[in-house]
C-alpha atoms as a PDB file:
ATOM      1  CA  UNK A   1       0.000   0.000   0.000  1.00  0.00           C
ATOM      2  CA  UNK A   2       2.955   2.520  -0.736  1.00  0.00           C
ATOM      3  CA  UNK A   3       0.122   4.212  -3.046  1.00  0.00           C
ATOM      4  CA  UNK A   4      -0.848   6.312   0.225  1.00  0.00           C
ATOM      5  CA  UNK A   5       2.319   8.432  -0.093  1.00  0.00           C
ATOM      6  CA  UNK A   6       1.910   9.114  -3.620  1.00  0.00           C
ATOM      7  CA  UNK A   7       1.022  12.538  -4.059  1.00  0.00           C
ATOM      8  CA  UNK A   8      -0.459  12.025  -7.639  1.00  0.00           C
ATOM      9  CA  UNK A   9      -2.762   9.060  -6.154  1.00  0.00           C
ATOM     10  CA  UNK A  10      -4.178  11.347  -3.778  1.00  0.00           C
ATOM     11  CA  UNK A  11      -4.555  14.062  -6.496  1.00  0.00           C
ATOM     12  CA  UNK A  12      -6.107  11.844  -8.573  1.00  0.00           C
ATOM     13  CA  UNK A  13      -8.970  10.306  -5.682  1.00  0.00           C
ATOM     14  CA  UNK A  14      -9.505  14.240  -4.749  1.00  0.00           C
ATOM     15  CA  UNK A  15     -10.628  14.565  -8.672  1.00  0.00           C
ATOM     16  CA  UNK A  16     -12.833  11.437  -8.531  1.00  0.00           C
ATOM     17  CA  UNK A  17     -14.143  12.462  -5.090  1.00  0.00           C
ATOM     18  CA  UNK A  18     -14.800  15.656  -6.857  1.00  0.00           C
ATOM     19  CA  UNK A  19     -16.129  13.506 -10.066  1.00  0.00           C
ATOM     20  CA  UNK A  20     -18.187  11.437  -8.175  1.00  0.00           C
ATOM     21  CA  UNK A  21     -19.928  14.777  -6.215  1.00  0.00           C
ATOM     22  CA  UNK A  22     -21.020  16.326  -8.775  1.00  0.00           C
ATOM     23  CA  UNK A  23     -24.638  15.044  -9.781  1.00  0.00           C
ATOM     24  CA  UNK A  24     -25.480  15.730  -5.765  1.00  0.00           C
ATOM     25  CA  UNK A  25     -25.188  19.354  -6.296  1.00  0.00           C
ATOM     26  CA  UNK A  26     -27.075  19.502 -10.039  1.00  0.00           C
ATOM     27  CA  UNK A  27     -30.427  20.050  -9.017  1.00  0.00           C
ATOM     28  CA  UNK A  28     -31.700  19.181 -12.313  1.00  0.00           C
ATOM     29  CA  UNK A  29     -30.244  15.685 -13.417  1.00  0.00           C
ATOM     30  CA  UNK A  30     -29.276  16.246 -16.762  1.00  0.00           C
ATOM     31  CA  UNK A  31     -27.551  13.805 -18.973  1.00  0.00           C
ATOM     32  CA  UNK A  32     -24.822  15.414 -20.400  1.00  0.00           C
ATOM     33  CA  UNK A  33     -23.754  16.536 -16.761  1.00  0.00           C
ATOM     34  CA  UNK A  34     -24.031  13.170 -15.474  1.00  0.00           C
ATOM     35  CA  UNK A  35     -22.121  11.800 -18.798  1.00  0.00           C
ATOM     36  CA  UNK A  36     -19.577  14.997 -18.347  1.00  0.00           C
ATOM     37  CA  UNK A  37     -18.877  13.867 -14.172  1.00  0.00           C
ATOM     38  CA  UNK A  38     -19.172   9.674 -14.906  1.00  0.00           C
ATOM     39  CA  UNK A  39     -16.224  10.605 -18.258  1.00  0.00           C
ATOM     40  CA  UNK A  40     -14.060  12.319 -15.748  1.00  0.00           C
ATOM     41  CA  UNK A  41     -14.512  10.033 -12.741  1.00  0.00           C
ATOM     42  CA  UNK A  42     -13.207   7.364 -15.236  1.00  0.00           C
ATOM     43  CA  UNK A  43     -10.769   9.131 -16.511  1.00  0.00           C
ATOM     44  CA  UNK A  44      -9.359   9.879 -12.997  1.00  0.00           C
ATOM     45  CA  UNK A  45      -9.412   5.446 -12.066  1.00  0.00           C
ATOM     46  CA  UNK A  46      -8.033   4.906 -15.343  1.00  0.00           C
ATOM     47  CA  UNK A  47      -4.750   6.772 -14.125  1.00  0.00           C
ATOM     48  CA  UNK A  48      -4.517   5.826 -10.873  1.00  0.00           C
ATOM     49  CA  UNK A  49      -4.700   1.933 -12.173  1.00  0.00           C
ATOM     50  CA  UNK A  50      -2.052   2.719 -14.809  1.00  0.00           C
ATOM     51  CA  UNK A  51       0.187   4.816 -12.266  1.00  0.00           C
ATOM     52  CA  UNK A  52      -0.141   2.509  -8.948  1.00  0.00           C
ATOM     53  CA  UNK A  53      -2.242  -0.468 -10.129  1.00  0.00           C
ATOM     54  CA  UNK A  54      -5.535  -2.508  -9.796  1.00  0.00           C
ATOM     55  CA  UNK A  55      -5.604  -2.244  -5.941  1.00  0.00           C
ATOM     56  CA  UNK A  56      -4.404   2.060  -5.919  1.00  0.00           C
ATOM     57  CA  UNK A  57      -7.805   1.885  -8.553  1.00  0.00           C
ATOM     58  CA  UNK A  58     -10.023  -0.150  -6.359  1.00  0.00           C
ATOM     59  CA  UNK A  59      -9.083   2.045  -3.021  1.00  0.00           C
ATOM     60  CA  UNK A  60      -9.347   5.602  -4.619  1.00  0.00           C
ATOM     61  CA  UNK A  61     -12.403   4.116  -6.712  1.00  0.00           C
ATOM     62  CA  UNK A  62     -14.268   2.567  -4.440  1.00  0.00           C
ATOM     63  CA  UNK A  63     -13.750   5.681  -1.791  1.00  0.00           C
ATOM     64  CA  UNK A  64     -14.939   8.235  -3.893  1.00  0.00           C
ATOM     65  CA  UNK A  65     -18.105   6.195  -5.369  1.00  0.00           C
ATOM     66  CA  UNK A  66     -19.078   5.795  -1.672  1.00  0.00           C
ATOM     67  CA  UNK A  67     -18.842   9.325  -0.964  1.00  0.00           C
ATOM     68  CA  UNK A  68     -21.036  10.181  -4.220  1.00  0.00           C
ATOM     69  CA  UNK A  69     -23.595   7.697  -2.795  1.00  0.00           C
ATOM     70  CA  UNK A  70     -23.501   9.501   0.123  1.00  0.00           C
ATOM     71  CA  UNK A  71     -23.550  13.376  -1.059  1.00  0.00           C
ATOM     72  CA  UNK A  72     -26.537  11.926  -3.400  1.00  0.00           C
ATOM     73  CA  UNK A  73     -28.521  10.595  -0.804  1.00  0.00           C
ATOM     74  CA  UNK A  74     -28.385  13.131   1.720  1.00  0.00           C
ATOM     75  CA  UNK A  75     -29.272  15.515  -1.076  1.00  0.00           C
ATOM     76  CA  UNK A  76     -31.973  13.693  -1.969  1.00  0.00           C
ATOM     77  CA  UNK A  77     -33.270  13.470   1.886  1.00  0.00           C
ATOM     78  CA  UNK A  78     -32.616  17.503   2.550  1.00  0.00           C
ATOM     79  CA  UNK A  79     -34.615  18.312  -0.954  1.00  0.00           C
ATOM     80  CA  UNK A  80     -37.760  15.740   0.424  1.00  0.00           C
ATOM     81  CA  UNK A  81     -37.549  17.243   3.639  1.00  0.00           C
ATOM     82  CA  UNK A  82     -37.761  21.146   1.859  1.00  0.00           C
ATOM     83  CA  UNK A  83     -40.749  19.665  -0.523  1.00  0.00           C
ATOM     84  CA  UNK A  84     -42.663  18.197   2.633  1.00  0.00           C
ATOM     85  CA  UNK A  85     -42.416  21.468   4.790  1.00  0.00           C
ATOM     86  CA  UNK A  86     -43.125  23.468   1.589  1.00  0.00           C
ATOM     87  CA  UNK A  87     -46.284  21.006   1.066  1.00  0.00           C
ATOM     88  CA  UNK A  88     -47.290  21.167   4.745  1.00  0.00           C
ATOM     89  CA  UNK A  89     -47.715  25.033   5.509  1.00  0.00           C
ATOM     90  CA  UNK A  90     -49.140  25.830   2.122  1.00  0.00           C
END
């Protein structure tokens, strides 16, 4: 695991953490923006798995798809929550 002191892997997971963030914040879902983020969050595992390897790929992968999941899901929960107190007093 001497990926961790590699400056460039953690460069790279910051820009597929970033990647993988970015259809939380759209508040319309379009397709080319999801196309756009999914393009670059590939492109970012593509060159950590040819700089460090399959397992550098899997870690800074796997990290930053959980914390889209994540960002995506609390969005989702804080926009219902909005929409239900909007619904209620009106």
């Amino acid at each position: 695991m001497t990926f961790l002191y590699d400056i460039a892997w953690w460069i790279s997971t910051t820009t597929a953490l970033v990647a993988a963030s970015i259809p939380a914040f759209l508040k319309p879902l379009k397709a080319f923006y999801l196309l756009l983020a999914s393009a670059l969050w590939t492109a970012a595992v593509i060159r950590i798995a040819l700089m460090q390897g399959a397992l550098a790929a899997l870690a800074g992968g796997g990290v930053s798809l959980l914390w889209g999941m994540l960002l995506m899901l609390l969005s989702l929960l804080f926009s219902g929550l909005r929409q239900m107190a909007n619904r209620r007093y009106h």
